[in-house]
C-alpha atoms as a PDB file:
ATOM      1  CA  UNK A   1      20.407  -9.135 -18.703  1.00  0.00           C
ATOM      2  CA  UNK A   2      21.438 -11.962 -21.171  1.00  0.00           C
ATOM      3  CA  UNK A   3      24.050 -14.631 -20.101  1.00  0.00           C
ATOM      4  CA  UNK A   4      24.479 -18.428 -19.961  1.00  0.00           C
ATOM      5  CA  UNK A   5      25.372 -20.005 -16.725  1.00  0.00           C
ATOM      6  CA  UNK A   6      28.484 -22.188 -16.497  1.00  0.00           C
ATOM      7  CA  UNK A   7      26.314 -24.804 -14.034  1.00  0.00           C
ATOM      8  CA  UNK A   8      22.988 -25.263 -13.365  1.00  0.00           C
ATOM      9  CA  UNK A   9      21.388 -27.527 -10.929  1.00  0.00           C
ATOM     10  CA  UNK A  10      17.995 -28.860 -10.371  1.00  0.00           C
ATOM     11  CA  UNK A  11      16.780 -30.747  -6.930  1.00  0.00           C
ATOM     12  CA  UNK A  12      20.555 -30.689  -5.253  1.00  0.00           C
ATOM     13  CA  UNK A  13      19.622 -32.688  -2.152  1.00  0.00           C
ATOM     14  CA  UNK A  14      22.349 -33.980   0.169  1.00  0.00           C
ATOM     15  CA  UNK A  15      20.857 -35.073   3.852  1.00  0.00           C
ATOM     16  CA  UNK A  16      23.109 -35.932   6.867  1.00  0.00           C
ATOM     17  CA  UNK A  17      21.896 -37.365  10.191  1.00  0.00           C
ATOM     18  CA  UNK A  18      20.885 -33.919  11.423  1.00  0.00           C
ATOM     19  CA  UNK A  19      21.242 -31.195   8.436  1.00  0.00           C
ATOM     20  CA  UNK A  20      20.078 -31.372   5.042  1.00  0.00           C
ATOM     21  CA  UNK A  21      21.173 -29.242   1.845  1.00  0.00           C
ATOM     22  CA  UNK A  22      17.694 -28.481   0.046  1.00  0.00           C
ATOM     23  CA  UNK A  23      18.335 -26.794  -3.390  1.00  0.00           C
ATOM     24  CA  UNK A  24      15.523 -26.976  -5.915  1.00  0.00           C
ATOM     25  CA  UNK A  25      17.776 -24.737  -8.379  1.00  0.00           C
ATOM     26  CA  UNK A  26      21.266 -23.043  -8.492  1.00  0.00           C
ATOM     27  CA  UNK A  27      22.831 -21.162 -11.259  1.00  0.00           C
ATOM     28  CA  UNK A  28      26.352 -20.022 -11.539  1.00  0.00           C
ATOM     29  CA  UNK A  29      26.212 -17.239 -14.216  1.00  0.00           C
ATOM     30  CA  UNK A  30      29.135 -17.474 -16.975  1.00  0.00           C
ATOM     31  CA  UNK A  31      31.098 -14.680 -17.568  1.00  0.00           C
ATOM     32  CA  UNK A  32      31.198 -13.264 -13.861  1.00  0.00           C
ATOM     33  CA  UNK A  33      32.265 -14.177 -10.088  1.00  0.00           C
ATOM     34  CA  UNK A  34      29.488 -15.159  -7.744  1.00  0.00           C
ATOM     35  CA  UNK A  35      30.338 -15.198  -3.888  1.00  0.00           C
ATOM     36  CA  UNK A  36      28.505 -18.146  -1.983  1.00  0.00           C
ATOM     37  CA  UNK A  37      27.510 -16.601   1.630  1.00  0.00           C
ATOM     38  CA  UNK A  38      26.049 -18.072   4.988  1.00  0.00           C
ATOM     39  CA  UNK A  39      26.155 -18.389   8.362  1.00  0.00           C
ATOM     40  CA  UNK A  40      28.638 -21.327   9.276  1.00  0.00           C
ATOM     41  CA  UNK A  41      26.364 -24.532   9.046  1.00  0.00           C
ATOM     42  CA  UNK A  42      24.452 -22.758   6.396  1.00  0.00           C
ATOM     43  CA  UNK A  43      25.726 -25.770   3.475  1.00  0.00           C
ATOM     44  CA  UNK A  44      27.987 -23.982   1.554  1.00  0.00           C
ATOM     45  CA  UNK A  45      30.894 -25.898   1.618  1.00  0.00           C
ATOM     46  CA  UNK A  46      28.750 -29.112   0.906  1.00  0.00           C
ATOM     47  CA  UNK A  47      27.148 -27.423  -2.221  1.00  0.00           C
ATOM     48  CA  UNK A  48      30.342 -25.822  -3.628  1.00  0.00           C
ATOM     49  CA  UNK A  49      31.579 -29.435  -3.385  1.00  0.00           C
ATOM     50  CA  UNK A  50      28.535 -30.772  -5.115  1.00  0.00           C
ATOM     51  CA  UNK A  51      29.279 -28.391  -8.030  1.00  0.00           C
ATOM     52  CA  UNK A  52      32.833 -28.648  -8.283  1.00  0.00           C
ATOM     53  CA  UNK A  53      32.787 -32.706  -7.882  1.00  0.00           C
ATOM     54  CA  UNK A  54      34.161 -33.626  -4.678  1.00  0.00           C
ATOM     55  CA  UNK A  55      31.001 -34.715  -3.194  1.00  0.00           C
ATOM     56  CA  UNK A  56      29.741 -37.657  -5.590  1.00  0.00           C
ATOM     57  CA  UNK A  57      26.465 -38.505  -2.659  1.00  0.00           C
ATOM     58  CA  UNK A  58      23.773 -36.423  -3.134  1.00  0.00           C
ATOM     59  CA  UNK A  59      20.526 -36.583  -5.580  1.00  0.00           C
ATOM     60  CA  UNK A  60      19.779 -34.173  -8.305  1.00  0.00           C
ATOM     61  CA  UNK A  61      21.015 -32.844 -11.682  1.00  0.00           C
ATOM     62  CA  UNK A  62      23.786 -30.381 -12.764  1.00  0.00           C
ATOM     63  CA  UNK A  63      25.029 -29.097 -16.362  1.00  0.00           C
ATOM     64  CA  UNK A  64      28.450 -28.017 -16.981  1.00  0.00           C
ATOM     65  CA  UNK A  65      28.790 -25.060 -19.857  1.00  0.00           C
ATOM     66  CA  UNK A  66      25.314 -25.523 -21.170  1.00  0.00           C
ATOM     67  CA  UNK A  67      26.433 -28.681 -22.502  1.00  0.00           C
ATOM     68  CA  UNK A  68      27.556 -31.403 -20.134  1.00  0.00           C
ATOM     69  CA  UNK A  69      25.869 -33.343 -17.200  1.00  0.00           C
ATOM     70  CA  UNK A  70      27.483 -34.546 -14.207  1.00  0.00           C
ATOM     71  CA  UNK A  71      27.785 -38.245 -15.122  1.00  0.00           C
ATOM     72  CA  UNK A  72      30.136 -36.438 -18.329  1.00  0.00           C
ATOM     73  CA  UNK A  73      32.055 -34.470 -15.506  1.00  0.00           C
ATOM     74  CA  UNK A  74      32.747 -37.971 -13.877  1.00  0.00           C
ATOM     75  CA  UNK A  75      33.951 -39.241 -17.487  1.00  0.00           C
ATOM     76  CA  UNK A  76      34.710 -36.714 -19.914  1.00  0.00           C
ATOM     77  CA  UNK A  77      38.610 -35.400 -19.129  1.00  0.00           C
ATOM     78  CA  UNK A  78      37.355 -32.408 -21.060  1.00  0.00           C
ATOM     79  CA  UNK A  79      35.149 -31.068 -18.208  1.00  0.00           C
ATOM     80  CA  UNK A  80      37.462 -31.373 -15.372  1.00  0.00           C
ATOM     81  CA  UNK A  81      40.411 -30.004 -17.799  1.00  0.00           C
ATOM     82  CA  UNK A  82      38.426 -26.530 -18.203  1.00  0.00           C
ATOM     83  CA  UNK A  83      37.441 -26.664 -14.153  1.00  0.00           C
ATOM     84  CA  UNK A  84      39.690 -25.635 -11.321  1.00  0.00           C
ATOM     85  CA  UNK A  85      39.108 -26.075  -7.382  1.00  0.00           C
ATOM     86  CA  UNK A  86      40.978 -24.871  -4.540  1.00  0.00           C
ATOM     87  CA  UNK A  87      39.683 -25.710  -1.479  1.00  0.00           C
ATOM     88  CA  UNK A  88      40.320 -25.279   2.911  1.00  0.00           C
ATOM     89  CA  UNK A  89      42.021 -27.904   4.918  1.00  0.00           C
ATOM     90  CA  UNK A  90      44.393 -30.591   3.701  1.00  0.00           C
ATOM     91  CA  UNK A  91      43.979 -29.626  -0.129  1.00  0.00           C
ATOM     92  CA  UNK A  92      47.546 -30.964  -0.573  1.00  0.00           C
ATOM     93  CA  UNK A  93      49.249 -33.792   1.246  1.00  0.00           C
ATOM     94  CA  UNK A  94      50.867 -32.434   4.204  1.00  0.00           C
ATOM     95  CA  UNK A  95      54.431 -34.384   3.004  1.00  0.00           C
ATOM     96  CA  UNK A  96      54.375 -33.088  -0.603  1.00  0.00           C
ATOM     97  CA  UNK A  97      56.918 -30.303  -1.719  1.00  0.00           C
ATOM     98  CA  UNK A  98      56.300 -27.667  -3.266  1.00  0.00           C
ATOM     99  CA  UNK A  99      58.130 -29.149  -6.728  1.00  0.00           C
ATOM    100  CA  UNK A 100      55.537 -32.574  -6.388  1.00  0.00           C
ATOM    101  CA  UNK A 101      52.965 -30.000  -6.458  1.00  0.00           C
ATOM    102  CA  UNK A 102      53.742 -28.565  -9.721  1.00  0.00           C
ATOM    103  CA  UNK A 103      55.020 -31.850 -10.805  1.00  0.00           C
ATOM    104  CA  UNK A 104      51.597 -33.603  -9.894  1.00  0.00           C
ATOM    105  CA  UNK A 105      49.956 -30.401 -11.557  1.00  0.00           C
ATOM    106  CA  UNK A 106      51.826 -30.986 -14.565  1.00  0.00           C
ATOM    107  CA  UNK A 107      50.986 -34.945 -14.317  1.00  0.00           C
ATOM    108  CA  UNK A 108      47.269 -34.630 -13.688  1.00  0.00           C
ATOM    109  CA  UNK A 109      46.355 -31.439 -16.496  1.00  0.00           C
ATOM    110  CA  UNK A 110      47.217 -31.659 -19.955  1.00  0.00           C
ATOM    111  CA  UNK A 111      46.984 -27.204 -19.610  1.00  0.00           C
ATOM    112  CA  UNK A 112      48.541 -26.636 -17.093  1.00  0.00           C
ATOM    113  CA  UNK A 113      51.504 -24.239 -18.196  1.00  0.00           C
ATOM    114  CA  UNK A 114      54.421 -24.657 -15.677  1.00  0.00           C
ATOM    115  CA  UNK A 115      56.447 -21.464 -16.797  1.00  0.00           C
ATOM    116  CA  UNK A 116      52.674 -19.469 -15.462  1.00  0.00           C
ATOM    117  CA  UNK A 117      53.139 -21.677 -12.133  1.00  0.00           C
ATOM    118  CA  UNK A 118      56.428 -19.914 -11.903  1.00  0.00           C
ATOM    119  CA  UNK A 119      55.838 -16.386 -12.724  1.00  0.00           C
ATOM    120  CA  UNK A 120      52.756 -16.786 -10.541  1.00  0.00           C
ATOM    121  CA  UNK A 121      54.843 -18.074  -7.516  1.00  0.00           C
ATOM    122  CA  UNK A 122      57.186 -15.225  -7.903  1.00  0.00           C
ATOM    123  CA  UNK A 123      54.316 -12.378  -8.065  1.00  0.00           C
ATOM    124  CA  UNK A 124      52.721 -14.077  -4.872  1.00  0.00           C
ATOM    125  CA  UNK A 125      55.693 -14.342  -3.045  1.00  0.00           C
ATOM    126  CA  UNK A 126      55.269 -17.563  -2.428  1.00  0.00           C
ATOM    127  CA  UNK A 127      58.532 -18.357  -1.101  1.00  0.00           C
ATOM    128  CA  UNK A 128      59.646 -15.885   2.087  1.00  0.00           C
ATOM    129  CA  UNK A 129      63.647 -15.483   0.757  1.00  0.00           C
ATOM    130  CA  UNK A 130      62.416 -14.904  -2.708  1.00  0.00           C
ATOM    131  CA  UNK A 131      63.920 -17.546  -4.368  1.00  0.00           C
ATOM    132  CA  UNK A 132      62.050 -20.872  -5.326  1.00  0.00           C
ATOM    133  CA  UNK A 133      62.081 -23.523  -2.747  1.00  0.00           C
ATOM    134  CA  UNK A 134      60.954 -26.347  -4.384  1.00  0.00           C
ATOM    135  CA  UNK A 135      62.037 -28.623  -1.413  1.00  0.00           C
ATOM    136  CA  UNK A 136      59.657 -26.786   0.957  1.00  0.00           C
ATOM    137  CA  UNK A 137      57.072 -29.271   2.460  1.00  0.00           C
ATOM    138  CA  UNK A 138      53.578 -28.248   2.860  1.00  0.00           C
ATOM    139  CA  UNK A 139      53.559 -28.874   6.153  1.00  0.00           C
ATOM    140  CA  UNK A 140      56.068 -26.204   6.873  1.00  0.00           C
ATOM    141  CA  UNK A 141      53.853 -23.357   4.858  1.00  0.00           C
ATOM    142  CA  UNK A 142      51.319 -21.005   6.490  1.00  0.00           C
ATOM    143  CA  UNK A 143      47.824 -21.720   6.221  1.00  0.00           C
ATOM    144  CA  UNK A 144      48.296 -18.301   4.181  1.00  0.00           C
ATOM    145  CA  UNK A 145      51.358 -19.440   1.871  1.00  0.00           C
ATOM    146  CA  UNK A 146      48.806 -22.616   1.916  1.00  0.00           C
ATOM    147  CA  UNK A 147      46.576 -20.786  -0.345  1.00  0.00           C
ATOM    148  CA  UNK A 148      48.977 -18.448  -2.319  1.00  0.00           C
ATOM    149  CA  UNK A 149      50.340 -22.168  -3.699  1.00  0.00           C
ATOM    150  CA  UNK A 150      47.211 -23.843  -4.492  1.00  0.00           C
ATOM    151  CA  UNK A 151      46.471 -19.803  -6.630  1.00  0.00           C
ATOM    152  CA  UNK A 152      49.300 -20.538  -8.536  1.00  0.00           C
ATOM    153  CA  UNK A 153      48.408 -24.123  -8.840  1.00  0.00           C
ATOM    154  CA  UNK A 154      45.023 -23.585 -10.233  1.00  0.00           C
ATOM    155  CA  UNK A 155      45.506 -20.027 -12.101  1.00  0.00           C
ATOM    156  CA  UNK A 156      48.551 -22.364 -14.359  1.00  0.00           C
ATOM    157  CA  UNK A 157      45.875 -24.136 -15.957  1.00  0.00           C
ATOM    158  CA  UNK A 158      43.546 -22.519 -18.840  1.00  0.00           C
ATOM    159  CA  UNK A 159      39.917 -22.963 -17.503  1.00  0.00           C
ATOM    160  CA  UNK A 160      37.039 -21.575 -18.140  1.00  0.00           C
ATOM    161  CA  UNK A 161      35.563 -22.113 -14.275  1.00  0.00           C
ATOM    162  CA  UNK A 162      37.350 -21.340 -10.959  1.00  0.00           C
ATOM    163  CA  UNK A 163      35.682 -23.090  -8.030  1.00  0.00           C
ATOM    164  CA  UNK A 164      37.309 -21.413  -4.757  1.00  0.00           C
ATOM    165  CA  UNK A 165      35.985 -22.578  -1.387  1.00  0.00           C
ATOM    166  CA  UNK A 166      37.159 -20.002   1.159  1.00  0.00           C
ATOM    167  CA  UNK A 167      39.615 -18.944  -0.383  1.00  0.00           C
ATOM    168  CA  UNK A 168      40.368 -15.251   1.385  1.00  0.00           C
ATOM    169  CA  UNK A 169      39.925 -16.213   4.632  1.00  0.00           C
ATOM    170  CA  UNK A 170      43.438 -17.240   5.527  1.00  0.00           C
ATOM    171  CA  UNK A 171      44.862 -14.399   3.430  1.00  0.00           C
ATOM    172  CA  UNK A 172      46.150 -10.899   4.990  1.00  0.00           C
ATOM    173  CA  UNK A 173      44.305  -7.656   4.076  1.00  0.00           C
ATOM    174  CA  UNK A 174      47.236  -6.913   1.129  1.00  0.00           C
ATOM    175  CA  UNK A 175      46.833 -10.841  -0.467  1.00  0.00           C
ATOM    176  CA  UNK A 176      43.143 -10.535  -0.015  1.00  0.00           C
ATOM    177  CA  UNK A 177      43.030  -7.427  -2.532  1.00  0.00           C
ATOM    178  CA  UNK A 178      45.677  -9.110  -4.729  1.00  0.00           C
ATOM    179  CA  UNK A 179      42.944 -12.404  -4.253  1.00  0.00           C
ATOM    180  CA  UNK A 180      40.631  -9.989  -5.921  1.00  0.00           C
ATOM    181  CA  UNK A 181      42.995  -8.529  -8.904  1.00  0.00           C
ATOM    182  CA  UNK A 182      43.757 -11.983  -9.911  1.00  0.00           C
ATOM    183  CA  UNK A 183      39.981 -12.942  -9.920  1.00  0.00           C
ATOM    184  CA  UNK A 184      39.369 -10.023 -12.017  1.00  0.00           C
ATOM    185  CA  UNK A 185      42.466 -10.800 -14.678  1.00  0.00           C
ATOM    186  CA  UNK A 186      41.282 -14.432 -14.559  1.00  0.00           C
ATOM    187  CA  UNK A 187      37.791 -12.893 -15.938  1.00  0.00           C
ATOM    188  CA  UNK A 188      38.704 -10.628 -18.855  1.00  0.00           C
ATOM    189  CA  UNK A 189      41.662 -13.532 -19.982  1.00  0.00           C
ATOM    190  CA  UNK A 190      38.845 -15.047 -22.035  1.00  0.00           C
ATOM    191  CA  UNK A 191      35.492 -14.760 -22.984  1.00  0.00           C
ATOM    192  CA  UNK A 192      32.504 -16.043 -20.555  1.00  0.00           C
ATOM    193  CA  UNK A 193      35.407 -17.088 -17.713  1.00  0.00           C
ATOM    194  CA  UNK A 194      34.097 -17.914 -14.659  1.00  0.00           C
ATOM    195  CA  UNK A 195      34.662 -18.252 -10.847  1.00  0.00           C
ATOM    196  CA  UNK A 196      31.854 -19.430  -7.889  1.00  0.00           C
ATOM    197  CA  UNK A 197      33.527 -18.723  -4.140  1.00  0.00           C
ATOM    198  CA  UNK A 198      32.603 -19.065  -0.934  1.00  0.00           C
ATOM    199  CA  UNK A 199      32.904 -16.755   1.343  1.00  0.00           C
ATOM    200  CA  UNK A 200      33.108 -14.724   5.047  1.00  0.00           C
ATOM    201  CA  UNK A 201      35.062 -11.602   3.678  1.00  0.00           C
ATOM    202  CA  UNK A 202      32.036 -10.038   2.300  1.00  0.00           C
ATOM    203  CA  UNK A 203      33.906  -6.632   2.753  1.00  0.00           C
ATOM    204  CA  UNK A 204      36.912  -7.540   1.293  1.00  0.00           C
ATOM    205  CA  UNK A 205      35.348  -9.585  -1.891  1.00  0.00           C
ATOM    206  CA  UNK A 206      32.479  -6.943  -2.690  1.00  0.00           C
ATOM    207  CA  UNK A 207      34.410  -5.420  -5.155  1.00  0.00           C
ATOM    208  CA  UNK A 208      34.966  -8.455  -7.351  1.00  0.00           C
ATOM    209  CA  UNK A 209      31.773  -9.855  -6.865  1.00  0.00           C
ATOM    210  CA  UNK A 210      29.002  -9.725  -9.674  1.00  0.00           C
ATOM    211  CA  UNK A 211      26.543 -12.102  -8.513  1.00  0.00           C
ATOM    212  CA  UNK A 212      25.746 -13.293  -4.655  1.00  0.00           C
ATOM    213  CA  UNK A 213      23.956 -16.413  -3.534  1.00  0.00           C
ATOM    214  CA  UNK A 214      22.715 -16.488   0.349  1.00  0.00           C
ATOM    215  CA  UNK A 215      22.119 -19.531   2.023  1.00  0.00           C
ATOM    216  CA  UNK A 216      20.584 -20.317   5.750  1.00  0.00           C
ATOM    217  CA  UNK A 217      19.721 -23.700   6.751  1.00  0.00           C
ATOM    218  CA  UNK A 218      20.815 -25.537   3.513  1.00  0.00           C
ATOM    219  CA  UNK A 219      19.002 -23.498   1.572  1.00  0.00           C
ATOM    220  CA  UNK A 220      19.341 -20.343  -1.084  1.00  0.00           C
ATOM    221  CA  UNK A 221      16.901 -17.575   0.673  1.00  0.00           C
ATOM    222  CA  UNK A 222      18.675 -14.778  -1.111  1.00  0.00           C
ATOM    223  CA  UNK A 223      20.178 -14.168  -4.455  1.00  0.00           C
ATOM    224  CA  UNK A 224      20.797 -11.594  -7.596  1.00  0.00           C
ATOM    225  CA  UNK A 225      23.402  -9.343  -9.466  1.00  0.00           C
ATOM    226  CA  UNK A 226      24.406  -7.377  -6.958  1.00  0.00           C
ATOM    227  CA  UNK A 227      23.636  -4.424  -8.385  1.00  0.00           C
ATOM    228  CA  UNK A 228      20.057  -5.536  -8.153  1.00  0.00           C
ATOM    229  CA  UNK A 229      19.888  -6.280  -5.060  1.00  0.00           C
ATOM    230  CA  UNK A 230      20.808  -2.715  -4.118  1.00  0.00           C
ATOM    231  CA  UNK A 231      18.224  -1.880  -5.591  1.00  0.00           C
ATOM    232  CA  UNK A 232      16.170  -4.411  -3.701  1.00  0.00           C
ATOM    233  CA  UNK A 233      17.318  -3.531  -0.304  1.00  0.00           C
ATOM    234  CA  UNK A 234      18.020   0.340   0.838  1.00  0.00           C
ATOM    235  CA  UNK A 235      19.679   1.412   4.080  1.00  0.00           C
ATOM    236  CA  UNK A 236      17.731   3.527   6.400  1.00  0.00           C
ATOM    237  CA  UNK A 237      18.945   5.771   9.300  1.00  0.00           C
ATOM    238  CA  UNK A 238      16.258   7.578  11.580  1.00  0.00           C
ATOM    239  CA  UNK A 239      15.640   9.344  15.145  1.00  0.00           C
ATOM    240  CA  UNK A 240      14.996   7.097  17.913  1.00  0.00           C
ATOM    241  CA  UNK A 241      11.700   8.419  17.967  1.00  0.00           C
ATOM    242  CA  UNK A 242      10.771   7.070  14.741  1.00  0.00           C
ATOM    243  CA  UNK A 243      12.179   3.371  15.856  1.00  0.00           C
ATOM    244  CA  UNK A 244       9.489   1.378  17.013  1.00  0.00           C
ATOM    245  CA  UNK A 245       7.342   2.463  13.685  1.00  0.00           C
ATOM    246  CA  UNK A 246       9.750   2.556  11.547  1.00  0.00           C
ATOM    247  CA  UNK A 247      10.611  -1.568  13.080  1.00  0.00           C
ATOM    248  CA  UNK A 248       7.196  -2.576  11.550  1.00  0.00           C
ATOM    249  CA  UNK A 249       8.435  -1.925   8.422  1.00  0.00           C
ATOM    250  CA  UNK A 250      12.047  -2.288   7.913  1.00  0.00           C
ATOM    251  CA  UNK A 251      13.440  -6.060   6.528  1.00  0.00           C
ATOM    252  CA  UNK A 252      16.185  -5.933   9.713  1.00  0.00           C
ATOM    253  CA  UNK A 253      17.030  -2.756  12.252  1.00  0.00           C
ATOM    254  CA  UNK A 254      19.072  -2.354  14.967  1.00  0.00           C
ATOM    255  CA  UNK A 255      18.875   0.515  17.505  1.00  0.00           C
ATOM    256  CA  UNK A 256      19.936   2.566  20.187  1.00  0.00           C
ATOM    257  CA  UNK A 257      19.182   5.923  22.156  1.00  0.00           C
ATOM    258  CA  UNK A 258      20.575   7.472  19.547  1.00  0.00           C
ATOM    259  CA  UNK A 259      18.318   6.350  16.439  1.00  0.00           C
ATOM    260  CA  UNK A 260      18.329   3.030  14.766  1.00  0.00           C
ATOM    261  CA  UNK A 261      19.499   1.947  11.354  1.00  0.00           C
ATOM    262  CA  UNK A 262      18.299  -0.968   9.667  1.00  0.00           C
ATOM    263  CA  UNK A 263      17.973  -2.735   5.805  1.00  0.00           C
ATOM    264  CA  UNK A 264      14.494  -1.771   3.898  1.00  0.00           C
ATOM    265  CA  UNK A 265      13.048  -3.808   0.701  1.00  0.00           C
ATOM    266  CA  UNK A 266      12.985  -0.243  -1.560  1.00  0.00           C
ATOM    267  CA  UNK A 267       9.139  -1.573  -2.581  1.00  0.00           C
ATOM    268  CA  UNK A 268       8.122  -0.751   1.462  1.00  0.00           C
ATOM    269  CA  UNK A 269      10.248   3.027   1.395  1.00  0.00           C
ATOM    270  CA  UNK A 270       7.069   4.880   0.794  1.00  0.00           C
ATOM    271  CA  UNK A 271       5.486   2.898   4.498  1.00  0.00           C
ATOM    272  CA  UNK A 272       8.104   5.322   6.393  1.00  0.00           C
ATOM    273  CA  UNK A 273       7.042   8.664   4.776  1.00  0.00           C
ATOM    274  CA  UNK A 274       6.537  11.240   7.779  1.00  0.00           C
ATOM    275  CA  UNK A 275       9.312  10.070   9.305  1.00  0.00           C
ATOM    276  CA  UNK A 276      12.787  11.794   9.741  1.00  0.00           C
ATOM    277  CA  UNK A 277      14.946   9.171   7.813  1.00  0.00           C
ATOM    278  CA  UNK A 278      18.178   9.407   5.532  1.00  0.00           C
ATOM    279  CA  UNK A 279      18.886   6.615   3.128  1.00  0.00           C
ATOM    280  CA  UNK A 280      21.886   5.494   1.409  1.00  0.00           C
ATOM    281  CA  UNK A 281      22.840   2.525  -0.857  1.00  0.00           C
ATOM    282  CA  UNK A 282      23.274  -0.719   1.129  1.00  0.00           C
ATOM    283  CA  UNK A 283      26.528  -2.309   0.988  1.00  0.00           C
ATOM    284  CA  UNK A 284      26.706  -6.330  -0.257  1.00  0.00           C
ATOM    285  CA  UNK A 285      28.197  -6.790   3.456  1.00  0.00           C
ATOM    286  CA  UNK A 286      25.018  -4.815   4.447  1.00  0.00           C
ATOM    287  CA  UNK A 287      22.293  -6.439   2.592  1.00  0.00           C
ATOM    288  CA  UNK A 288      24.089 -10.045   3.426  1.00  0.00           C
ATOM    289  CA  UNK A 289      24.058  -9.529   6.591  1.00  0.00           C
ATOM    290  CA  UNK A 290      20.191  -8.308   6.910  1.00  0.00           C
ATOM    291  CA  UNK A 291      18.907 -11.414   5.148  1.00  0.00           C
ATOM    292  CA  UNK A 292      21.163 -13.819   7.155  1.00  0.00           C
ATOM    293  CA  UNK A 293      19.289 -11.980  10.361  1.00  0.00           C
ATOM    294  CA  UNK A 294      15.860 -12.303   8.791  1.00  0.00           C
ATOM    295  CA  UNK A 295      16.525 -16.317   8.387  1.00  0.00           C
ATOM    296  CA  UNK A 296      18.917 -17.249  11.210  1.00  0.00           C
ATOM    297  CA  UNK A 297      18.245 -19.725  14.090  1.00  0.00           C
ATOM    298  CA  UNK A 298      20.912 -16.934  16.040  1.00  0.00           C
ATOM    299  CA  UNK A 299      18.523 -14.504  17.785  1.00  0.00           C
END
């Protein structure tokens, strides 16, 4: 497949007294969504920030659009303007309203569009009564309502990169699919749109994601289009007779009196012929979680 990548990175090193992030290359394809998955502790928060700019103290290189390093990120307005970030935790002041936000928005990006920050806070139901409340303090929303604001914060703004860290874990089940359909819109509004997220909801965010990077240990062990990675990785059910064989061969299994199931590279398949086994098409969820096994510290 042909595409460009909206970053790149070469020898992204950032070390802490007992943890380092070890990346000798990272791409972020342009043109799709790529989810970011680990273990907690795995570095994924601390290279998203990397990319998107918040962390400024680590060695290496990035590009921005094929065209751009990260010293021009740091000084050009014109890479920041077509970049947006949401991210966990105190991403706005605690004591700002809601109307500072969008004023602030409206302040800090020249395209940001503040009758989109409207619409979008009506579609999200941002506001519980259904009216805008631009008096409403941060402090007062939900972690939830948290994120649905800093959505229609960044989604007001005509980018050409999304950088989301976490953003569907403090959402319900109905805002995580919505989390999804405005991903998708956000991709087909222009051409080679992008957006790199982090994530736990593997379930939830399969069907928007194109591309997945796996890290363990501050490092990428796994990554791919995700259709090719189910073709990588197969899922295998069997008798429990068949386990302890077919455990010599499989990437990850798990079993009980029953039978065991477990996550095959499709290049070792032919290794469990004579056995009774089914196979089906791994899940992203599936495969993520195999390779996490294969490289955790958890036993």
């Amino acid at each position: 497949m042909q595409y460009t990548n909206a970053i790149e990175g070469k020898n992204i090193v950032k070390k802490y007294k007992s943890f380092t992030l070890d990346v000798p290359e990272v791409k972020i394809p342009a043109g799709f969504a790529t989810a970011l998955i680990g273990e907690n502790g795995a570095g994924k928060t601390t290279l998203l920030n990397i990319l998107a700019g918040i962390r400024l103290d680590y060695k290496g290189e990035l590009e921005y659009f094929g065209e751009y390093k990260d010293a021009d990120r740091d000084n050009n307005p014109v890479v920041k303007e077509n970049m947006g970030y949401t991210g966990t935790d105190n991403y706005f002041l605690p004591h700002w309203t809601v109307e500072q936000v969008k004023n602030l928005s409206k302040l800090l990006f020249d395209n940001f569009d503040e009758k989109k920050f409207m619409d979008i806070y009506d579609e999200l139901a941002i506001s519980s009564n259904g009216s805008y409340d631009g008096k409403k303090k941060v402090s007062e929303l939900s972690d939830g309502t948290k994120t649905k604001l800093a959505l229609a914060s960044v989604l007001s703004r005509d980018t050409k990169l999304l950088i989301m860290d976490e953003p569907a874990s403090p959402l319900d089940p109905l805002m995580r699919d919505k989390l999804c359909e405005l991903i998708r819109n956000y991709l087909s509004s222009g051409e080679n749109k992008s957006v790199f997220f982090s994530t736990h909801n593997i379930s939830d965010m399969e069907t928007v994601t194109d591309y997945a990077i796996i890290m363990e240990h501050g490092k990428i062990v796994e990554e791919g289009f995700v259709e090719d990675l189910k073709e990588k990785y197969i899922l295998v059910k069997g008798e429990a007779s068949d386990a302890k064989a077919a455990k010599e061969v499989l990437f990850t299994m798990t079993e009980s009196k029953y039978g065991f199931e477990g996550i095959c590279l499709s290049k070792d398949l032919d290794k469990l012929a004579g056995m009774d086994v089914v196979t089906e098409t791994a899940s992203l969820f599936q495969i993520s979680v195999a390779v996490m096994k294969k490289n955790s510290r958890v036993k």
